[in-house]
Protein backbone atom coordinates (compact mmCIF):
# COMPACT_ATOMS: atom_id res chain seq x y z
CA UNK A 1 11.05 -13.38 6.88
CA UNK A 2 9.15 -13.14 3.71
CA UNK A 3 10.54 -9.70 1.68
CA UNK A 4 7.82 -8.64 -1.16
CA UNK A 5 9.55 -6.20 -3.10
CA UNK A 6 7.50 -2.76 -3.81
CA UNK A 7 7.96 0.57 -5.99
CA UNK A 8 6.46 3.47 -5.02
CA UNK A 9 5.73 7.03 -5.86
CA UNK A 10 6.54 9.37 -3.47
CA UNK A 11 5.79 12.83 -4.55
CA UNK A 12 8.29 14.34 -2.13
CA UNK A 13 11.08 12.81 -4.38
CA UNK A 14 9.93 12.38 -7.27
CA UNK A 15 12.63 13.61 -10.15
CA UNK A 16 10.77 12.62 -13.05
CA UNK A 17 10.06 15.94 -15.00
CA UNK A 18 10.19 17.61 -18.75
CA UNK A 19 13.16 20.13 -19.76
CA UNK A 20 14.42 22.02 -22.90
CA UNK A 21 18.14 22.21 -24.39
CA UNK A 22 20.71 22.35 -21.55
CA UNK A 23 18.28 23.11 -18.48
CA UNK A 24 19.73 21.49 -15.05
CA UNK A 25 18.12 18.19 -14.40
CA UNK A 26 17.43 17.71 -10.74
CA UNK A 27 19.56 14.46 -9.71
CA UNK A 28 18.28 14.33 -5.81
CA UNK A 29 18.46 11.64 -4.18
CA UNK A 30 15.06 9.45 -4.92
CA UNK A 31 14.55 5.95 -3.25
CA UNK A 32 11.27 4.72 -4.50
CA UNK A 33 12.15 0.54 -3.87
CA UNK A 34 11.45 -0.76 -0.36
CA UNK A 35 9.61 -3.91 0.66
CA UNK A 36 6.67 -5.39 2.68
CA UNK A 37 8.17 -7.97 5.12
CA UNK A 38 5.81 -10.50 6.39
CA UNK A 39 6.79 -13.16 9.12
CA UNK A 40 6.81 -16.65 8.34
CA UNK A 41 3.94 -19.14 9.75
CA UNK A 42 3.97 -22.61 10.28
CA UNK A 43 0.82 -24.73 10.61
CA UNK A 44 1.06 -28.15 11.74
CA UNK A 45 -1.39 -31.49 12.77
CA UNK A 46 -0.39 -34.21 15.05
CA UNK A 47 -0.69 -37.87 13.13
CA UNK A 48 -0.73 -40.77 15.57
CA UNK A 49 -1.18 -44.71 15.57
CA UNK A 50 -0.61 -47.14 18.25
CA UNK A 51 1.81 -50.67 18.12
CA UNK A 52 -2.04 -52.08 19.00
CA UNK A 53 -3.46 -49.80 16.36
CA UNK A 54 -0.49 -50.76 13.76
CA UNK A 55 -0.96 -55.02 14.03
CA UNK A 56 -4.41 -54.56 13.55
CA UNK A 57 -4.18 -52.96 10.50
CA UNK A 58 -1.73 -55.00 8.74
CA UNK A 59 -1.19 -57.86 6.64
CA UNK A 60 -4.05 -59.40 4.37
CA UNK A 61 -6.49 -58.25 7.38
CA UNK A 62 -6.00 -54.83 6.69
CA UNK A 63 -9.65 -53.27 5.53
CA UNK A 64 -7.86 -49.80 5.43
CA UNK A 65 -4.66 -48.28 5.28
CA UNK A 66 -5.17 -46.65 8.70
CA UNK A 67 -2.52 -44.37 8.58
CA UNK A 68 -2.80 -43.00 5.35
CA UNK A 69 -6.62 -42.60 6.12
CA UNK A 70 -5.15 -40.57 9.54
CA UNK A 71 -2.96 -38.38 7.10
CA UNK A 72 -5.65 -37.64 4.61
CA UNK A 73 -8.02 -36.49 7.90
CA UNK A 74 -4.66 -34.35 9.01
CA UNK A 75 -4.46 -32.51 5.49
CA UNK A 76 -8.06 -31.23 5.36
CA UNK A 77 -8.03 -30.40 8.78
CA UNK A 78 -4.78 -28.14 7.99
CA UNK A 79 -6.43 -26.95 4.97
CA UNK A 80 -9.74 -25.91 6.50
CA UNK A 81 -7.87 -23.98 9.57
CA UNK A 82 -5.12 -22.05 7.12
CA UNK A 83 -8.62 -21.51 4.24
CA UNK A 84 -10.28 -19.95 7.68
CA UNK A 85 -7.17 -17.76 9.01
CA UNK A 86 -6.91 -16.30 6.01
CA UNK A 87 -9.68 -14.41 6.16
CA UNK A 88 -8.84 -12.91 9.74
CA UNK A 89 -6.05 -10.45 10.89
CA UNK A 90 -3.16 -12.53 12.13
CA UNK A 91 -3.87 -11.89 15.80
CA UNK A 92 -5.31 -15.55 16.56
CA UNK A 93 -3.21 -18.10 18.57
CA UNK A 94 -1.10 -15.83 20.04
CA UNK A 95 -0.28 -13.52 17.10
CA UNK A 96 1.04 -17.13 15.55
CA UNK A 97 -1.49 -17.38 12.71
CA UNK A 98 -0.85 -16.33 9.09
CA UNK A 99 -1.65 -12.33 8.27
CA UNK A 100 -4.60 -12.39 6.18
CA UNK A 101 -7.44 -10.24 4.51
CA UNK A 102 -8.69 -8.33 7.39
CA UNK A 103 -5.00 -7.21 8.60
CA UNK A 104 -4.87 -6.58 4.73
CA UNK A 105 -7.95 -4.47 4.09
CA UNK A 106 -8.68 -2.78 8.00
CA UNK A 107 -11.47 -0.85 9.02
CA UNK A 108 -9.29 2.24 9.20
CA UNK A 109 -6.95 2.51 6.24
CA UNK A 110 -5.06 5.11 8.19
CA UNK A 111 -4.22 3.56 10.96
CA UNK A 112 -1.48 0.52 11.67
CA UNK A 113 0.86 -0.94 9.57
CA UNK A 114 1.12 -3.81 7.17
CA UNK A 115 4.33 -5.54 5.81
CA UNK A 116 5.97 -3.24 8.31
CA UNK A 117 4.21 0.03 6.31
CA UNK A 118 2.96 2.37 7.97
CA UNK A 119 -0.88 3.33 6.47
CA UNK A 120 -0.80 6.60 8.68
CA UNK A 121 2.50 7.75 6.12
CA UNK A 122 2.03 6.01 3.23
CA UNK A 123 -1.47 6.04 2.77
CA UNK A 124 -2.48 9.28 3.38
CA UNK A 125 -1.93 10.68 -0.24
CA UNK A 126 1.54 10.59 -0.59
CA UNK A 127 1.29 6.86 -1.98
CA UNK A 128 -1.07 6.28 -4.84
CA UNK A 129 0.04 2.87 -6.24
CA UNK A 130 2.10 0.28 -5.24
CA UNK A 131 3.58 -1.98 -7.75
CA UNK A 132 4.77 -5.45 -6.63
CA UNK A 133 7.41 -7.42 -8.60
């Protein structure tokens, strides 16, 4: 689990307030430091060569480094799927794929959660900023 720490104002506890001489100060209670929590994703490509595949490739016939070629093929392929998912929501391949812009920014800012935030509490006025750390 990924834990991106977050302050917050919420107006329903905020303290924060001007006084003169020996005026009470209110000391409720205030908890404005949660966090998002985002689950952790794992992307991975399948590299294979063959014995068959291996001899012919080696020694002073070797043209090209087969496998290396194979591994350079499996990195762009990796980084062309994770550059695409992280434009979408998160939903893809089984709710497996990493959460990205449009689980970020929704259609309906009121609506759903994100980092385990409710938008329907949080956005709704009470939060006007968050400030990450």
């Amino acid at each position: 689990m990924i834990l991106e720490e977050i302050m917050y104002n919420d107006t329903s506890t905020n303290n924060a307030n001007s006084y003169s001489g020996y005026e009470l100060i209110n000391i409720s209670p205030d908890s404005p430091i949660s966090a998002a929590q985002f689950g952790i994703t794992q992307y991975a490509d399948a590299v294979t060569m063959s014995g068959l595949e291996g001899l012919q490739n080696s020694g002073k016939e070797q043209i090209i480094d087969l496998l290396d070629g194979r591994m350079k093929v499996s990195e762009a392929r990796l980084l062309n799927r994770i550059a695409g998912d992280i434009y979408l929501d998160g939903t893809g391949n089984g709710g497996k794929n990493i959460t990205g812009l449009a689980a970020a920014v929704p259609d309906d800012p009121t609506t759903g959660t994100y980092g385990g935030i409710s938008r329907s509490t949080w956005l709704s006025g009470n939060l006007r900023s968050i400030l990450c750390y």
